[in-house]
N, C-alpha and C. Protein backbone atom coordinates (compact mmCIF):
# COMPACT_ATOMS: atom_id res chain seq x y z
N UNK A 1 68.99 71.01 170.12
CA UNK A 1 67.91 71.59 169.36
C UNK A 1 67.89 70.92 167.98
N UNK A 2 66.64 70.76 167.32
CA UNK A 2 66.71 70.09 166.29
C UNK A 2 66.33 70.74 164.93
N UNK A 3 67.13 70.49 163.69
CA UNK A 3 66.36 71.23 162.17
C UNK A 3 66.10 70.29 161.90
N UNK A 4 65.46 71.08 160.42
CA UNK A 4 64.95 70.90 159.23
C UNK A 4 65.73 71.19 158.38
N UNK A 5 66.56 70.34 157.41
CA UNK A 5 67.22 70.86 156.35
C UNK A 5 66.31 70.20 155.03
N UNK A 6 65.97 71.18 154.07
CA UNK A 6 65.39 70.50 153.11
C UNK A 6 64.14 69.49 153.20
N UNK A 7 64.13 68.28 152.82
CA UNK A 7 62.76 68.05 152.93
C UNK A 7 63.50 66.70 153.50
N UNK A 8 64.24 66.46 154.26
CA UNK A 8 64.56 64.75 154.75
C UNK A 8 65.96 64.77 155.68
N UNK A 9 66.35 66.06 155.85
CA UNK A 9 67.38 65.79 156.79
C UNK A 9 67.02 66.72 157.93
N UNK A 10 67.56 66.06 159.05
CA UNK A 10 67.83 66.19 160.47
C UNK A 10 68.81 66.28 161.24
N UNK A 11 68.68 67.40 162.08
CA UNK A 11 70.37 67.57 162.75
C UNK A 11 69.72 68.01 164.19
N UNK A 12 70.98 67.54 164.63
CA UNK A 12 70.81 67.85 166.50
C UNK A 12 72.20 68.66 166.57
N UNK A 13 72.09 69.12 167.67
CA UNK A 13 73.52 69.81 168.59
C UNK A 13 74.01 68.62 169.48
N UNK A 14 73.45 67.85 169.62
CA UNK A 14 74.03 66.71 170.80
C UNK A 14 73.84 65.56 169.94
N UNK A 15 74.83 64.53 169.95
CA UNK A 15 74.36 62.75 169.32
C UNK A 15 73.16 62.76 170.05
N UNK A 16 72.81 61.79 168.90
CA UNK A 16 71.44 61.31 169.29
C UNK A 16 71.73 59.77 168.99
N UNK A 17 71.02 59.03 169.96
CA UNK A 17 70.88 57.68 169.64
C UNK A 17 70.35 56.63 168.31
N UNK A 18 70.27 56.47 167.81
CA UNK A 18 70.01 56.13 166.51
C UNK A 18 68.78 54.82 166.55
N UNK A 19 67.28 55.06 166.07
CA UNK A 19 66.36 53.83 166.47
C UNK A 19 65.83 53.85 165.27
N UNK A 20 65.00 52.33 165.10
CA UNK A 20 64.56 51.81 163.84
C UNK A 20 63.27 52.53 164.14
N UNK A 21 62.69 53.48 163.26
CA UNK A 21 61.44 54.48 163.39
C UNK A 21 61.02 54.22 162.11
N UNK A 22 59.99 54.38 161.50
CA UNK A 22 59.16 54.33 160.99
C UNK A 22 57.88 56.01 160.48
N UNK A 23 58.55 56.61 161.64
CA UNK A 23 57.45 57.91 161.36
C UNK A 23 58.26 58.78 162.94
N UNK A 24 58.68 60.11 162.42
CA UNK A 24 58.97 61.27 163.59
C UNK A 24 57.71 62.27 163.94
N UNK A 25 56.91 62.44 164.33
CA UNK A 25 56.08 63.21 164.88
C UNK A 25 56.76 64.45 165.84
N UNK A 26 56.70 66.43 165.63
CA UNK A 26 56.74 67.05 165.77
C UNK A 26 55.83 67.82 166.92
N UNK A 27 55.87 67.58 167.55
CA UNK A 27 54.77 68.57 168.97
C UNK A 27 55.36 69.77 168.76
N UNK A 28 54.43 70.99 169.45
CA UNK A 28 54.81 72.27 169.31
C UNK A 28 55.98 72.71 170.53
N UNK A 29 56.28 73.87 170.12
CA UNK A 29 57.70 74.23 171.38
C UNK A 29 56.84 74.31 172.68
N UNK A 30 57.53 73.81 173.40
CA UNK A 30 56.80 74.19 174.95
C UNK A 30 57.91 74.53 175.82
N UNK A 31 58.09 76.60 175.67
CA UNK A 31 58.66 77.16 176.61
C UNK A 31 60.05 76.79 175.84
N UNK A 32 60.35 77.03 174.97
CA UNK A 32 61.83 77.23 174.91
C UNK A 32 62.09 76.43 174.05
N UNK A 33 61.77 74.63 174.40
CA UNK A 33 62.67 73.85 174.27
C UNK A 33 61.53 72.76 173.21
N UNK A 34 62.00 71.81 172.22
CA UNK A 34 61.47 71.42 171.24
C UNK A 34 61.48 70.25 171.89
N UNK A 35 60.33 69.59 171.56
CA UNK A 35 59.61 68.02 171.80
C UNK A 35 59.56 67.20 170.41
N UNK A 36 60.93 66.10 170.90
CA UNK A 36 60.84 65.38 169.66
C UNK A 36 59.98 63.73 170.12
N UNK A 37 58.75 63.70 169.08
CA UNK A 37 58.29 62.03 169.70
C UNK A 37 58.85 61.70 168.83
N UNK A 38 59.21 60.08 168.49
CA UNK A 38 59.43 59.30 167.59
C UNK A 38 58.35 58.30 168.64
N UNK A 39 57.51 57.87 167.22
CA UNK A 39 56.16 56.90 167.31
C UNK A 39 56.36 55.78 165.99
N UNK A 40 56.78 54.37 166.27
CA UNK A 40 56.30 53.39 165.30
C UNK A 40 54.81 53.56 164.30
N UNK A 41 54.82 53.13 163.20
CA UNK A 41 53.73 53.31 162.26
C UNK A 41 53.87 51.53 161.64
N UNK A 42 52.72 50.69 161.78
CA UNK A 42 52.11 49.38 161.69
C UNK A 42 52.86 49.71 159.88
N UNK A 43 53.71 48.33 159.16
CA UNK A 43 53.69 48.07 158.15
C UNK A 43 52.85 47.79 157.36
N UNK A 44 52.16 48.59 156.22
CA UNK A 44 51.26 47.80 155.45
C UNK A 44 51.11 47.29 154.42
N UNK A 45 50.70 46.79 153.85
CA UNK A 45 50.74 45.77 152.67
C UNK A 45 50.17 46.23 151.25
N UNK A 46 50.94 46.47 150.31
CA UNK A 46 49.45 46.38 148.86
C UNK A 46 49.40 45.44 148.51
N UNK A 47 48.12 44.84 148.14
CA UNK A 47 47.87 43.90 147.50
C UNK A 47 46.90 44.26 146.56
N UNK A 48 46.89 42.94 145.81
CA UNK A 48 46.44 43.21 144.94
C UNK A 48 44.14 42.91 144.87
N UNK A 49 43.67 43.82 144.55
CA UNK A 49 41.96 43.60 145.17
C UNK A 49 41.48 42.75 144.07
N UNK A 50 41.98 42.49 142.72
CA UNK A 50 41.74 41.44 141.77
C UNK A 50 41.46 39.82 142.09
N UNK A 51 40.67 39.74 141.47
CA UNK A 51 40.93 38.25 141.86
C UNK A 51 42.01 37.27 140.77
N UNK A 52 42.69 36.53 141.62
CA UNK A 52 43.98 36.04 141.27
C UNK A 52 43.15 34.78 139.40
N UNK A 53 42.27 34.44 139.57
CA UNK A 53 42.18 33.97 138.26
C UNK A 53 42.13 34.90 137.29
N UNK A 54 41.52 36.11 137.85
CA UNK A 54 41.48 37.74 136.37
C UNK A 54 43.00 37.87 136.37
N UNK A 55 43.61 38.01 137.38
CA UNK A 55 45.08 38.71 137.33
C UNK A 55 45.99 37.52 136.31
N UNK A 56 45.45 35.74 136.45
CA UNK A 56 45.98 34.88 134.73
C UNK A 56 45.96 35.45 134.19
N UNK A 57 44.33 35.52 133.82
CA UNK A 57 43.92 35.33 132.58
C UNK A 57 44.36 36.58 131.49
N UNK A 58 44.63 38.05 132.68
CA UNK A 58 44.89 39.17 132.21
C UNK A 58 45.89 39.00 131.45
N UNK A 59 47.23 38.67 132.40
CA UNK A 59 48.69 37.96 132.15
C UNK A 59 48.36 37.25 131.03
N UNK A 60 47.92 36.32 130.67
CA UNK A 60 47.77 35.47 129.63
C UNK A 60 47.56 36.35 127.71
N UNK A 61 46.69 37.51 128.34
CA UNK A 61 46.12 38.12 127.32
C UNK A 61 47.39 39.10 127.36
N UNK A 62 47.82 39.73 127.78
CA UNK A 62 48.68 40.19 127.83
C UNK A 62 50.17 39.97 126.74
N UNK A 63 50.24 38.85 127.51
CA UNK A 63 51.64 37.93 126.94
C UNK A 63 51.31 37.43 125.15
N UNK A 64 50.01 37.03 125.09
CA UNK A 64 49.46 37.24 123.75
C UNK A 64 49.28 38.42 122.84
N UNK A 65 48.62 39.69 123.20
CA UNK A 65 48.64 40.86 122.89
C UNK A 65 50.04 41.23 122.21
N UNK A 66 50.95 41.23 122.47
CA UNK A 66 52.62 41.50 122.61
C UNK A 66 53.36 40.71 122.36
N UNK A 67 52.85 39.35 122.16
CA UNK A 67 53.51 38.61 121.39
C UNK A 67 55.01 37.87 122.15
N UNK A 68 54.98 38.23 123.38
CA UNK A 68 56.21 38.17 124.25
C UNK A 68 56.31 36.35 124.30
N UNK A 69 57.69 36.06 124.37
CA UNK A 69 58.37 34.68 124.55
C UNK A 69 57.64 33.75 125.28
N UNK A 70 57.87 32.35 125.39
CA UNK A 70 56.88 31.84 127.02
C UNK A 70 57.99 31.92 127.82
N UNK A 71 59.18 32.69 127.96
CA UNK A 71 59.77 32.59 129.15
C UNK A 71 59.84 33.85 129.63
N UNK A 72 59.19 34.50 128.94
CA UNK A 72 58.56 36.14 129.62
C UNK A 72 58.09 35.89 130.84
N UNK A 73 58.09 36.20 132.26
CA UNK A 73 57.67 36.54 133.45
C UNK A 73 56.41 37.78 133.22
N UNK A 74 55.21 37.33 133.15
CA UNK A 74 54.33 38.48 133.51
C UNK A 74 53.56 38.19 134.67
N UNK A 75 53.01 39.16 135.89
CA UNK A 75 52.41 38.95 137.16
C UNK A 75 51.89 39.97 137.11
N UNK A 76 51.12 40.23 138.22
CA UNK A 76 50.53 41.49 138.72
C UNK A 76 51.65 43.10 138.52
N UNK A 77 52.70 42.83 139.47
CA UNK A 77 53.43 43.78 139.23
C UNK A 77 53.73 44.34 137.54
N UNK A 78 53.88 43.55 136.93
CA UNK A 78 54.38 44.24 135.78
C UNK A 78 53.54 44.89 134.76
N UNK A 79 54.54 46.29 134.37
CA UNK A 79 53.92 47.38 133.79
C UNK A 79 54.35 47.10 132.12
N UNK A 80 52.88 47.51 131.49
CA UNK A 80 53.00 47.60 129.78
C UNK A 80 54.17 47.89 129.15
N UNK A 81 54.29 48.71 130.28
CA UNK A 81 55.66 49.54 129.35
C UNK A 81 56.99 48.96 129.26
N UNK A 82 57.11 48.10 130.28
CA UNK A 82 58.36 47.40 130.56
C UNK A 82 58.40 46.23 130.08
N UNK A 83 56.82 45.83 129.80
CA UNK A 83 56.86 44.59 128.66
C UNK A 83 57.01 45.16 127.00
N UNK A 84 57.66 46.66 126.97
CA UNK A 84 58.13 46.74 125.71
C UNK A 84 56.56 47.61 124.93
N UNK A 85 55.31 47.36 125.92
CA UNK A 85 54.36 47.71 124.82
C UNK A 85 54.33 49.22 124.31
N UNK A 86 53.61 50.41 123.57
CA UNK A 86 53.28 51.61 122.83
C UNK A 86 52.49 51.80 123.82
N UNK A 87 51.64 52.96 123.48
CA UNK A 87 50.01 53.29 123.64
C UNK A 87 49.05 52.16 122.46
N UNK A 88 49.93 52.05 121.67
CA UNK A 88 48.65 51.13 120.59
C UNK A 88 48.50 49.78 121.01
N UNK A 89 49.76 49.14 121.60
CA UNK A 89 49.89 47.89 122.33
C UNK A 89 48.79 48.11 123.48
N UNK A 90 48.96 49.40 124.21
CA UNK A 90 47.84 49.32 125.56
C UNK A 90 46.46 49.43 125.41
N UNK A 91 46.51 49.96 124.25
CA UNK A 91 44.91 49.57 123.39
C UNK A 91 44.56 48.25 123.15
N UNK A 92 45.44 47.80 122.61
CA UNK A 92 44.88 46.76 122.20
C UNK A 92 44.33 45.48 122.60
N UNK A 93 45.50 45.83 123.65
CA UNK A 93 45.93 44.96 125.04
C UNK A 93 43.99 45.26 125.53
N UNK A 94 43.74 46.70 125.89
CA UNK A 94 42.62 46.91 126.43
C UNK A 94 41.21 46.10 125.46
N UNK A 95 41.46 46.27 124.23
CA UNK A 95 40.28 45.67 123.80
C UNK A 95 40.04 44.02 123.69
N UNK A 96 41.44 43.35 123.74
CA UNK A 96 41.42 42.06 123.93
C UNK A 96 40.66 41.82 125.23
N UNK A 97 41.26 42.28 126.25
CA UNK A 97 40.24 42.36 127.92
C UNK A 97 38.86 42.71 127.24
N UNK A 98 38.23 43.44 126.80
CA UNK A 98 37.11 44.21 126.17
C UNK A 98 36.39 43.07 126.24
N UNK A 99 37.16 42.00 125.19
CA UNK A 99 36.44 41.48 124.62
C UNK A 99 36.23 40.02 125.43
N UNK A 100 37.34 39.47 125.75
CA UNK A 100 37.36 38.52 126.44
C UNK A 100 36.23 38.70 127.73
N UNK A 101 36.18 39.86 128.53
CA UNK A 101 35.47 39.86 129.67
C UNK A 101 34.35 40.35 129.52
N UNK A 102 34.10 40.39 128.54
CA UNK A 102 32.66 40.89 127.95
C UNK A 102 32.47 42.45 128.06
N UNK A 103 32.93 43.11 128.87
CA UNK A 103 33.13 44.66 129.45
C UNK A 103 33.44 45.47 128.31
N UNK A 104 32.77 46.57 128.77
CA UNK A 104 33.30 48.13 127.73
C UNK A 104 34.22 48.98 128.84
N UNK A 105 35.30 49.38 128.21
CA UNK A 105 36.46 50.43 129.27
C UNK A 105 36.14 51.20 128.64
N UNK A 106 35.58 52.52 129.45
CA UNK A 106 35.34 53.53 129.11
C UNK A 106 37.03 54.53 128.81
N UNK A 107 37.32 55.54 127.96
CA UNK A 107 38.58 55.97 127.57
C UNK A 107 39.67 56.36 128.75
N UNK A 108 38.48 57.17 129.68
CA UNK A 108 39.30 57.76 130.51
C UNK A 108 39.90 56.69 131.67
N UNK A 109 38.84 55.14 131.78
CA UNK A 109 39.74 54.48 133.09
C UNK A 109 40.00 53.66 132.10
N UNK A 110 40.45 53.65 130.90
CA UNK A 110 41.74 52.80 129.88
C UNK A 110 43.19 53.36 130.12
N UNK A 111 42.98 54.99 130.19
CA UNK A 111 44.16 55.83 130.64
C UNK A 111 45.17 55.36 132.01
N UNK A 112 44.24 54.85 132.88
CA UNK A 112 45.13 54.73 134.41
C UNK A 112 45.54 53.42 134.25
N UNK A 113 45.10 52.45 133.29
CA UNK A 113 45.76 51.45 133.49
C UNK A 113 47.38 51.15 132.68
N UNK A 114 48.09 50.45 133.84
CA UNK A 114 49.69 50.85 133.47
C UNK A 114 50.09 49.30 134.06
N UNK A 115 49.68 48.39 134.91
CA UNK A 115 50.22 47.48 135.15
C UNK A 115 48.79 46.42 134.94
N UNK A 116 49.48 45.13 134.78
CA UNK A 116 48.29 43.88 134.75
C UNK A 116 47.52 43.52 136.08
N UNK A 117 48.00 44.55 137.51
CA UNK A 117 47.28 44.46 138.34
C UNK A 117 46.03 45.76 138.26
N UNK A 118 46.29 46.92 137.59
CA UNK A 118 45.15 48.17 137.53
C UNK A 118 44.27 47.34 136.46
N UNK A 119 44.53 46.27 135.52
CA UNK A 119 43.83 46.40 134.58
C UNK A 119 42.64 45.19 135.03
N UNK A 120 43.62 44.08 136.06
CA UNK A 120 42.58 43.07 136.19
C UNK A 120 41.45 43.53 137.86
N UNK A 121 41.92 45.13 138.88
CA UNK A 121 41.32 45.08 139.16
C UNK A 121 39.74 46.11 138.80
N UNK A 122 40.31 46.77 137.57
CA UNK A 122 39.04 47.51 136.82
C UNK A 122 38.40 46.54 136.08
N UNK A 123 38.74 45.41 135.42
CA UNK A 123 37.98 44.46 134.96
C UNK A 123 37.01 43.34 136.42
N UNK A 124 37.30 42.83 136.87
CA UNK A 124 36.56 42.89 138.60
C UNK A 124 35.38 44.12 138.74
N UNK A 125 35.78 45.37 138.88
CA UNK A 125 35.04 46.27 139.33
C UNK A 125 33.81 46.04 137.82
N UNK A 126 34.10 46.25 136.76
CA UNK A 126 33.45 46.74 135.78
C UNK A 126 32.16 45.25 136.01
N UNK A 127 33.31 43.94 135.86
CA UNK A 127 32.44 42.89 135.85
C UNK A 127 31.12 42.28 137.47
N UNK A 128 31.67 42.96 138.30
CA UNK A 128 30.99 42.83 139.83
C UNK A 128 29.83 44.06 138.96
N UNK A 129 29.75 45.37 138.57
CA UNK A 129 29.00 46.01 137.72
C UNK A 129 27.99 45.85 137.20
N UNK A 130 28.27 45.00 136.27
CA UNK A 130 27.12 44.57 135.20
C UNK A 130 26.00 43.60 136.29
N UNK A 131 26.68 42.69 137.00
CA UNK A 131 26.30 41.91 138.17
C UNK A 131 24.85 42.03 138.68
């Protein structure tokens, strides 16, 4: 028979064989006895929906904004914050984009941006926009 302990553990009364799963799926009791499926779930990918010259040029403005070394690593993945910036750095950071991409960021989607991939794919969206 099988639990629930907490929010991630699992226990049986008998070994159980041990398989590379991806996702356990729960069916209801039928008559007594508990139905365990284990069903594979397809790997998926994030990527990034920017286009890879905004996601430079972002990086570029970025690395300028902040003043960071040229042997600073900035890409998509990386977040303001870990490049050291404030909230006034992420401003500013935002109005350099402002200005460079011709675009106005409205306050509230200035707020969600946290990495140079949210920022170059709201600059995309804003600029496909005006379009």
């Amino acid at each position: 028979m099988a639990s629930i302990a907490g929010s991630s553990a699992l226990s049986f009364a008998r070994p159980v064989k041990a398989i590379n799963t991806n996702s356990v799926a729960f069916s209801p009791v039928r008559k007594g006895n508990t139905f365990l499926r284990l069903q594979p779930v397809p790997m998926r990918s994030v990527s990034c929906a920017a286009k890879k010259v905004t996601v430079d040029k972002v990086c570029e403005i970025v690395k300028k904004q902040l003043a960071l070394p040229d042997h600073t690593e900035v890409c998509g993945e990386s977040k303001f914050s870990e490049l050291g910036a404030d909230s006034l750095d992420t401003v500013e950071i935002v109005m350099g984009l402002e200005e460079h991409f011709d675009i106005s960021v409205e306050e509230s989607s200035a707020q969600t941006i946290a990495t140079v991939e949210d920022a170059a794919d709201l600059i995309d969206k804003l600029v496909a926009g005006k379009a």
